[in-house]
Structures are given as C-alpha cells and as structure tokens.
Protein backbone atom coordinates (compact mmCIF):
# COMPACT_ATOMS: atom_id res chain seq x y z
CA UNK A 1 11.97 2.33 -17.35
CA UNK A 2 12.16 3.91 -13.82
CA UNK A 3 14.26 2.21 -11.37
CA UNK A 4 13.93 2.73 -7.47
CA UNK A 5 17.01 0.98 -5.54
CA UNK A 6 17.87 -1.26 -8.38
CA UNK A 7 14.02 -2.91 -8.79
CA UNK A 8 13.36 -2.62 -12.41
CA UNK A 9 9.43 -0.91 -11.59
CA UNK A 10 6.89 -1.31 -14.79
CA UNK A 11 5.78 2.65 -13.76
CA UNK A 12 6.46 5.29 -11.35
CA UNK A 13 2.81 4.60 -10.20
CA UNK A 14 3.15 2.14 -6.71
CA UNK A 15 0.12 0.49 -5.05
CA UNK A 16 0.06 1.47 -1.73
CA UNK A 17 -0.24 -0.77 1.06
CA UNK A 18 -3.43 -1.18 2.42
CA UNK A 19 -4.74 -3.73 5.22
CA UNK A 20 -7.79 -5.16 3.89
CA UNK A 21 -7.59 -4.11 0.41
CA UNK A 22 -3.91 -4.95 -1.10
CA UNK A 23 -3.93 -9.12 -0.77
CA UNK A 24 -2.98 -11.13 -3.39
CA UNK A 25 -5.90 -11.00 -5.52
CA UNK A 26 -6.21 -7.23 -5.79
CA UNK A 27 -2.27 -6.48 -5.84
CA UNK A 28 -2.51 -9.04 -9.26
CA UNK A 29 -5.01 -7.05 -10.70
CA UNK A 30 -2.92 -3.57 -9.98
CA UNK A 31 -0.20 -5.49 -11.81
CA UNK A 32 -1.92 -6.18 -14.94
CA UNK A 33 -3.11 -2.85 -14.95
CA UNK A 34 0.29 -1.51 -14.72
CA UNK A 35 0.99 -0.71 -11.15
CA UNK A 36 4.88 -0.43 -11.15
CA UNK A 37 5.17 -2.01 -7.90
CA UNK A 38 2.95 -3.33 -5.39
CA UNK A 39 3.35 -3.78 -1.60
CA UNK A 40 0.99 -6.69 1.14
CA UNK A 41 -0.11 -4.95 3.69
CA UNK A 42 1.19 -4.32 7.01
CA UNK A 43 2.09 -7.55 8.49
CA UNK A 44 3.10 -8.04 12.52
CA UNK A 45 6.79 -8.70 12.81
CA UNK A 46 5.61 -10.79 15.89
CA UNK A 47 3.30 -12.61 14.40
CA UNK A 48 6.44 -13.76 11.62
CA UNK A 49 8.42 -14.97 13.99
CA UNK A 50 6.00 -17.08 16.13
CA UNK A 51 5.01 -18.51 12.50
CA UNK A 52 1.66 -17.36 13.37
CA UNK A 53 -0.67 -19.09 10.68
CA UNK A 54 -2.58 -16.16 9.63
CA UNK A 55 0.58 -13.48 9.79
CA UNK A 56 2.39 -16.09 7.31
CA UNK A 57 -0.59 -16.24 5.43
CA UNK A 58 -0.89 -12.71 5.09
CA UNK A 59 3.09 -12.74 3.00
CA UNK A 60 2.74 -15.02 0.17
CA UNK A 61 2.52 -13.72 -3.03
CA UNK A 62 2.94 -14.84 -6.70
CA UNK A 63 5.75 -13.78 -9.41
CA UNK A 64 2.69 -12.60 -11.53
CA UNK A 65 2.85 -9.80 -8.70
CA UNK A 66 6.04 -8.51 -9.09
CA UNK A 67 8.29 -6.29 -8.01
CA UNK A 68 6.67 -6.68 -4.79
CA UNK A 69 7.52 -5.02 -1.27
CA UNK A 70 6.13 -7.00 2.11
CA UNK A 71 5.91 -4.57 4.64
CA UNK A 72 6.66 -5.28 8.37
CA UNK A 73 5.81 -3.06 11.87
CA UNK A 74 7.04 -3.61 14.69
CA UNK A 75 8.85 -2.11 17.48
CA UNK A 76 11.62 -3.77 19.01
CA UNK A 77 14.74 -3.36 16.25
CA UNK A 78 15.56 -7.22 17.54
CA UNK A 79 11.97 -8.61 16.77
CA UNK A 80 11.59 -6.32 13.42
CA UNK A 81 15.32 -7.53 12.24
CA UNK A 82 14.36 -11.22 12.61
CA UNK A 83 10.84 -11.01 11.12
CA UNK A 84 12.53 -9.10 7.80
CA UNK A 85 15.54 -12.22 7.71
CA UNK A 86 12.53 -14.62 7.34
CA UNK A 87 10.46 -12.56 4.60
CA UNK A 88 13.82 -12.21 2.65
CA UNK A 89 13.96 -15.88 2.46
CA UNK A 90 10.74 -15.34 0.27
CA UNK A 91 12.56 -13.26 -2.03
CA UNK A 92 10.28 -10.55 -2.53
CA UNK A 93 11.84 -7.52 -4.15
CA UNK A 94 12.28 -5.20 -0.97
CA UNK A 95 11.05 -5.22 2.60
CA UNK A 96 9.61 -1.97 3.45
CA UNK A 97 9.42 -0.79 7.07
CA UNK A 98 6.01 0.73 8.37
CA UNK A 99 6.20 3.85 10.49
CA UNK A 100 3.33 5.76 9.27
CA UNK A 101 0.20 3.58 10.43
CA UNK A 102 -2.93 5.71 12.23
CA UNK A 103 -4.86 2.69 13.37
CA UNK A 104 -4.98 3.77 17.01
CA UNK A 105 -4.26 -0.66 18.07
CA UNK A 106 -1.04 0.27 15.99
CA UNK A 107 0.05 3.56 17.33
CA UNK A 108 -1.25 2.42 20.69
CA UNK A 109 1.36 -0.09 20.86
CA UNK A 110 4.54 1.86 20.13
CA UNK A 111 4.21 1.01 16.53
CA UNK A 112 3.63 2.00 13.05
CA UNK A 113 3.37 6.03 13.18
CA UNK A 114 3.76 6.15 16.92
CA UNK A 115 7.69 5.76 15.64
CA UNK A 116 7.49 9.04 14.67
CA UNK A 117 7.79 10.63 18.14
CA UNK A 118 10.66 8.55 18.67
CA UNK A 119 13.60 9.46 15.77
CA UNK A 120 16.36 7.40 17.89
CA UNK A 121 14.12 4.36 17.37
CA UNK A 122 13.11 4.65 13.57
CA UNK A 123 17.16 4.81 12.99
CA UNK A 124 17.79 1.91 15.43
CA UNK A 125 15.31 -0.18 13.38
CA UNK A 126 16.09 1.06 9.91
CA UNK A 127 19.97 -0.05 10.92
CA UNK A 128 19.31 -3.37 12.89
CA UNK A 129 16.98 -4.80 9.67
CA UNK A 130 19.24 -3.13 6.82
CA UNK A 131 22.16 -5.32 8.66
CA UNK A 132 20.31 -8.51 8.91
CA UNK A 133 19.19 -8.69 5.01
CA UNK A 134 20.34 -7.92 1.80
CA UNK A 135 17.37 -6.58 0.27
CA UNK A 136 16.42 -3.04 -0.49
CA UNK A 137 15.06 -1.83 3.31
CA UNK A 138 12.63 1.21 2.87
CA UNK A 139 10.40 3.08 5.08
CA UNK A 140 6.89 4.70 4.97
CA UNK A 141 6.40 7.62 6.77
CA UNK A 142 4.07 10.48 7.71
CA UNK A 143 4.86 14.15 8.59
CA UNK A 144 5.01 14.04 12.11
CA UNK A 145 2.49 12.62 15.08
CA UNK A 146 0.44 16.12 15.04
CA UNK A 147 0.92 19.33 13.90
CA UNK A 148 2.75 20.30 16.86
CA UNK A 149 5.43 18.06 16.60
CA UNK A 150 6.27 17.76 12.50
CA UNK A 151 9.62 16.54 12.12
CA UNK A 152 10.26 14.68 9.02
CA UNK A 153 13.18 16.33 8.54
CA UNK A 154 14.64 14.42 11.44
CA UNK A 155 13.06 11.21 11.10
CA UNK A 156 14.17 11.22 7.41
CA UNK A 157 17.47 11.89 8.63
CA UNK A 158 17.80 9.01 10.72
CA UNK A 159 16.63 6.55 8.05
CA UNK A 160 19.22 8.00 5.59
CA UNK A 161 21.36 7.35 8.48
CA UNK A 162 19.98 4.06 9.03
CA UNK A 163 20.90 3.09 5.43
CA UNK A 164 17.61 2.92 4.05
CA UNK A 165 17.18 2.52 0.20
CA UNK A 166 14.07 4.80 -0.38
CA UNK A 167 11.35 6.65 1.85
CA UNK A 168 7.99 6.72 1.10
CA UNK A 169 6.33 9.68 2.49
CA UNK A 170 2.77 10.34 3.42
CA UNK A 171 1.69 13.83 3.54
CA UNK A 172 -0.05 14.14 6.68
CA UNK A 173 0.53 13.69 10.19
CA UNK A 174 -0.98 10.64 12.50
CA UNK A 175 -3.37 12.89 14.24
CA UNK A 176 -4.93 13.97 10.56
CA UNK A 177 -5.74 10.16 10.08
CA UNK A 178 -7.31 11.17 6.16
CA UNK A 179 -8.74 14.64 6.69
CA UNK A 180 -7.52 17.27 5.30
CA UNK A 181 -5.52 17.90 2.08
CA UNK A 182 -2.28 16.07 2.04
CA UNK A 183 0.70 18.49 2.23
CA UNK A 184 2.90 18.04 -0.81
CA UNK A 185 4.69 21.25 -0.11
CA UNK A 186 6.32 19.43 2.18
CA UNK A 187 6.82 15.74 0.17
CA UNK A 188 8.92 17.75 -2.59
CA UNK A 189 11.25 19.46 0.40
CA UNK A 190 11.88 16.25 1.34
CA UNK A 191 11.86 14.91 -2.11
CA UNK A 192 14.25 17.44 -3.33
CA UNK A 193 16.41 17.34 -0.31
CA UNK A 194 16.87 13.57 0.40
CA UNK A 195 19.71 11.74 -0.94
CA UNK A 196 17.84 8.74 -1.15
CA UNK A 197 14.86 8.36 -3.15
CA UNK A 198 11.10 9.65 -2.10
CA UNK A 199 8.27 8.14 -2.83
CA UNK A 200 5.11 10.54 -2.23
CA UNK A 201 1.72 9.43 -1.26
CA UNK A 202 -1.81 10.89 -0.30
CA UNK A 203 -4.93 12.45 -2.58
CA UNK A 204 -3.59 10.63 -5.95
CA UNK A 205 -6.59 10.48 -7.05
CA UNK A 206 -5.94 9.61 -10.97
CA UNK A 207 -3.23 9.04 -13.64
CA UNK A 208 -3.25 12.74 -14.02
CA UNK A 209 -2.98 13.64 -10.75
CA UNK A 210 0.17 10.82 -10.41
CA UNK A 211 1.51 12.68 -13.69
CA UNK A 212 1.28 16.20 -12.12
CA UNK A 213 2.88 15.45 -9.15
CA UNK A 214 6.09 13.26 -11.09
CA UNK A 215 6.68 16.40 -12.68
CA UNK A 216 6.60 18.96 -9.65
CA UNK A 217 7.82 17.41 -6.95
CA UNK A 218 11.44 15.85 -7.58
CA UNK A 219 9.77 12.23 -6.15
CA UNK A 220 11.09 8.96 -7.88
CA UNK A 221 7.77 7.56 -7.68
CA UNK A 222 4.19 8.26 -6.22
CA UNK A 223 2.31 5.82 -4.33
CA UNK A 224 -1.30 5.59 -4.62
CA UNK A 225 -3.78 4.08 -1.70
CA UNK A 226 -7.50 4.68 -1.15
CA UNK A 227 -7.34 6.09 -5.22
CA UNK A 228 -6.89 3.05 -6.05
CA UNK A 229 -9.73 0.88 -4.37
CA UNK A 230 -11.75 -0.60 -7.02
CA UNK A 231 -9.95 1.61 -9.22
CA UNK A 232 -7.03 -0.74 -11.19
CA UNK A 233 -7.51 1.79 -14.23
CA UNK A 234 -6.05 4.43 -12.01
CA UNK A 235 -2.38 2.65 -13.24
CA UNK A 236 -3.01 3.41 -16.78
CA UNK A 237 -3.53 6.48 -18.93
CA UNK A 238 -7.62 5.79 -19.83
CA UNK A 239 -10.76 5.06 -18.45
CA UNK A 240 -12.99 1.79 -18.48
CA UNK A 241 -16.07 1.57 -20.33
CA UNK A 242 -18.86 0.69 -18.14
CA UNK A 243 -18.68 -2.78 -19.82
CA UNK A 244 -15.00 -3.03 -19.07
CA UNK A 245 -15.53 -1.98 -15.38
CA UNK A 246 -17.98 -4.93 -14.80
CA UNK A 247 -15.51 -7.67 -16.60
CA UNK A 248 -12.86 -6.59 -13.96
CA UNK A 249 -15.66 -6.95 -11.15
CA UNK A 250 -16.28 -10.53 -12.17
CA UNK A 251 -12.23 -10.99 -12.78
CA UNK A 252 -11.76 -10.10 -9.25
CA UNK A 253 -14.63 -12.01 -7.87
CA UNK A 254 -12.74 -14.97 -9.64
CA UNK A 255 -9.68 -14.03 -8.21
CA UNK A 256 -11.32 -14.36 -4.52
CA UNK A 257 -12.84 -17.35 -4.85
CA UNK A 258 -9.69 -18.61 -6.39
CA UNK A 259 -7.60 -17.19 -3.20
CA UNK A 260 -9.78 -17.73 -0.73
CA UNK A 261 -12.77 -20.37 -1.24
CA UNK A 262 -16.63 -19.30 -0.81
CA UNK A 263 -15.68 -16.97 1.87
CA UNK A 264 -14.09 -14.82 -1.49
CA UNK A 265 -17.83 -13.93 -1.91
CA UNK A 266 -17.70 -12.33 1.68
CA UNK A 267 -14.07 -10.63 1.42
CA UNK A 268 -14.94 -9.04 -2.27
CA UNK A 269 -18.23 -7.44 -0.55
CA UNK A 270 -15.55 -4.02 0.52
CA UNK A 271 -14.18 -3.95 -2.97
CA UNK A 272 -17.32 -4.40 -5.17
CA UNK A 273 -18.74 -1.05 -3.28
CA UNK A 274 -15.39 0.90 -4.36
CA UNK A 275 -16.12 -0.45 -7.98
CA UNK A 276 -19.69 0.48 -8.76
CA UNK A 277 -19.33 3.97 -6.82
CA UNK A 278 -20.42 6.47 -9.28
CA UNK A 279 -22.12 3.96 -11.89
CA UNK A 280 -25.45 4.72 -12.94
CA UNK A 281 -28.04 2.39 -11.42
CA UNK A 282 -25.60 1.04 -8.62
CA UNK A 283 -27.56 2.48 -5.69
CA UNK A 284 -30.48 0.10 -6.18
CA UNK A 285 -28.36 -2.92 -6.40
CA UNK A 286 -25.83 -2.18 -3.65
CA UNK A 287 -27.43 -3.64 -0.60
CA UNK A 288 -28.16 -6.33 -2.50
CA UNK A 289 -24.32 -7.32 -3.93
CA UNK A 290 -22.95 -7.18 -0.31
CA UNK A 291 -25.37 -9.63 0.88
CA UNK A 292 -25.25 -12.01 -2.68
CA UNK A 293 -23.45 -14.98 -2.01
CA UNK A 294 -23.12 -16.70 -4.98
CA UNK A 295 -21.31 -15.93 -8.49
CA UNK A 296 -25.57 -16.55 -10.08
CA UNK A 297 -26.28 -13.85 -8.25
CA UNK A 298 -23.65 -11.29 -8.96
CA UNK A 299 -24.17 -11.97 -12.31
CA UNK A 300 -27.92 -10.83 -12.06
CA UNK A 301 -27.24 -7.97 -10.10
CA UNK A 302 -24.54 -6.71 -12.78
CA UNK A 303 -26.48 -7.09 -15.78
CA UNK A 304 -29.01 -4.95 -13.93
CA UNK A 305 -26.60 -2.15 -13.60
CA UNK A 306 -25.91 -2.36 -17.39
CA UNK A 307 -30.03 -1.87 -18.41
C-alpha cells in the first residue's frame, strides 16, 4: 500500500481539490471508488478564523472519506497558521496549503497562485503553519505565474525549506489557466529531484493515463481534477456499464439531498452534465435534467437515456 508522509493512501490515485465539485458527497463517492485520498476544496483561512458559517461549513467531512486533506489559502503566514491550528482540531489526515489557484478573485488578492511570484512568502507560510500543527503540511503548486517567470525550482525549494511533507505540482503556469497540455517534463524534474514527495497533477484523464505517468515520472502519487468530474470510475481499473453509470447518478443525487436538502437537486445539476457526457441519447434529455427538480423526474429522464 503506498504511503505519502505516513497517511496509509488506499491508491496512488488522489482526488484533486476542486471548488464546486469535491464536497462531501462527491469526495464519498471517489472513496468508494477507490480514490486513495481525497482533499475539500479551497477554503478561506479568513473565513476559519472569523468562524464564518459557510467557510466552517465548507470543512466537515466524514471518516467514510478518509484519508482526507482540507486545504487552506491565504496570505498572511499569521492568519494561514491560525486557520490550519483550528482545522487540525478536526483531525483530518493533512492540511494542504493552496498556492496554485487561477481564479483571478484569488490571485487578485495576493493569494492562491499569486504566491508564486513571491518565493520568500510561500516559505514564510509553509514554516509559520508547519510550526503551529502537527499534521502533515503540504502544498499545491503550479509552474510559475507565466511563462516568463517559471520558477518551481525555487518555490519548491522554499517549501522543502519550509518543512513541508509533500508538494503537489500542477503542470502549468497561472496565466495557462487549463489550456494547453500540462508539462510533465517538468513534474518528473521536480519529482525526481525533490527530497520530499511529488504529487503530479493535470490531463489525467483515466486509470491508464494515472498508470503511465506512476511509472515515468518518479511521483509518489498523481492527483486527478477535472478527469474526475462525474467520472468516480476513473479510481479503478474498468469502465461502468451504461446501467452502472446511471445507479451512481441516482447514488449521488441521494447523496445531495442527503447533504444538502431540496437544494441537492440544484447543486447536482453541474455534476449530472459531467456524468451523461458522451452517453447515447443524453443530448435530448440534458436541458431537461438541469431544470428537473424532483427525484420523479430524474428518474424519467434516466430511463429515457437507457431506451
């Protein structure tokens, strides 16, 4: 079984943090399906410690989830130091830092990849958290802001300096956002380089793809992100029948409702377009499942897709 800073991890196959997509209900799923770790999303180090309702919200998780990571951004060491002191008193299984984030009310802010032009700062943070918990502290990183200034070899540095248990590295820069191939050239320099473990992330597409890059790259782990939305099967070795696929649709509706109340219905509408991508039939009844609001008329509009 692979191990990545002592967490005992069920694959080297992560989920990805994603805001939107990797809340409770969906980072269960992953689980069952064999994800060997899962991660919330991004959650505002500001928000934790002015207990704001929604921020708090956004960190619970259940043990059927783990090993789980809760990932903080922030950037004021102080602020992000406090915020991780609270989540450890959670106990998830590590507290990863995010410095990797395009979303331009992110960046815009100092945070998230914006850290990147800043190496003092991402080892000042790295440091101040890693001394106020006890957890494994990692990081997630891109390449570099833009092409003109690529320096993971220097931000990596200072969060090996900083004490960090692993890195998980995104192979593109800010200003690529998603275009573009993701440069894993670069991933296994780092990956082969770095005394600390690498994770590598971007175009993981499938369990062959996660496979292929395992064995090329000298990464612990690979972390998979958009590949995975409305895609749990990605985290094991075989694809779903079209019978299976709609089982796990209704699962996850469940799940929702279960989480969130009616308004489930509203927040599965992004993940039940992800799941029937592809299937034959699914155009007709798209506009019509992201509008359905109740589990009667899911039902209909699946059993549709199956004739």
């Amino acid at each position: 079984m692979t191990q990545l800073a002592g967490i005992q991890l069920r694959s080297p196959v992560l989920l990805a943090p994603m805001a939107g997509f990797t809340d409770g209900p969906y980072r269960r799923l992953a689980a069952e399906f064999g994800a060997g770790m899962v991660c919330t999303e991004l959650v505002s180090s500001e928000g934790i410690i002015r207990r704001n309702k929604k921020t708090i919200d956004l960190l619970r998780f259940s043990d059927r989830e783990r090993p789980i990571g809760i990932q903080v951004f922030g950037s004021d060491p102080v602020v992000v130091a406090e915020a991780a002191a609270f989540v450890e008193t959670l106990k998830p299984d590590c507290i990863d830092i995010n410095m990797g984030c395009c979303a331009p009310k992110v960046c815009y802010n100092g945070k998230g990849a914006a850290l990147l032009k800043k190496p003092e700062m991402v080892h000042r943070i790295a440091a101040t958290v890693g001394q106020a918990v006890s957890l494994p502290v990692s990081a997630k990183i891109r390449l570099g802001w833009d092409s003109d200034s690529i320096n993971y070899n220097e931000v990596v540095q200072a969060l090996v300096e900083g004490n960090v248990s692993f890195i998980s590295v995104h192979g593109r820069t800010r200003a690529q956002l998603y275009r573009g191939e993701a440069d894993w050239e670069s991933i296994t320099e780092i990956a082969r380089s770095c005394p600390v473990p690498v994770v590598g992330n971007g175009d993981i597409l499938s369990w062959e793809d996660a496979m292929e890059k395992l064995n090329t790259t000298g990464c612990t782990a690979v972390m998979v992100g958009r590949g995975a939305q409305g895609n749990p099967w990605i985290f094991s070795s075989r694809e779903p029948t079209l019978h299976e696929r709609l089982d796990v649709i209704r699962r996850h509706y469940h799940l929702m409702i279960e989480e969130y109340g009616e308004y489930g219905m509203v927040l599965m509408r992004k993940h039940v377009v992800k799941y029937i991508h592809g299937i034959r039939n699914a155009t007709k009844i798209r506009s019509k499942l992201v509008v359905a609001d109740t589990m009667e008329e899911i039902e209909s509009l699946l059993q549709q897709v199956i004739q």
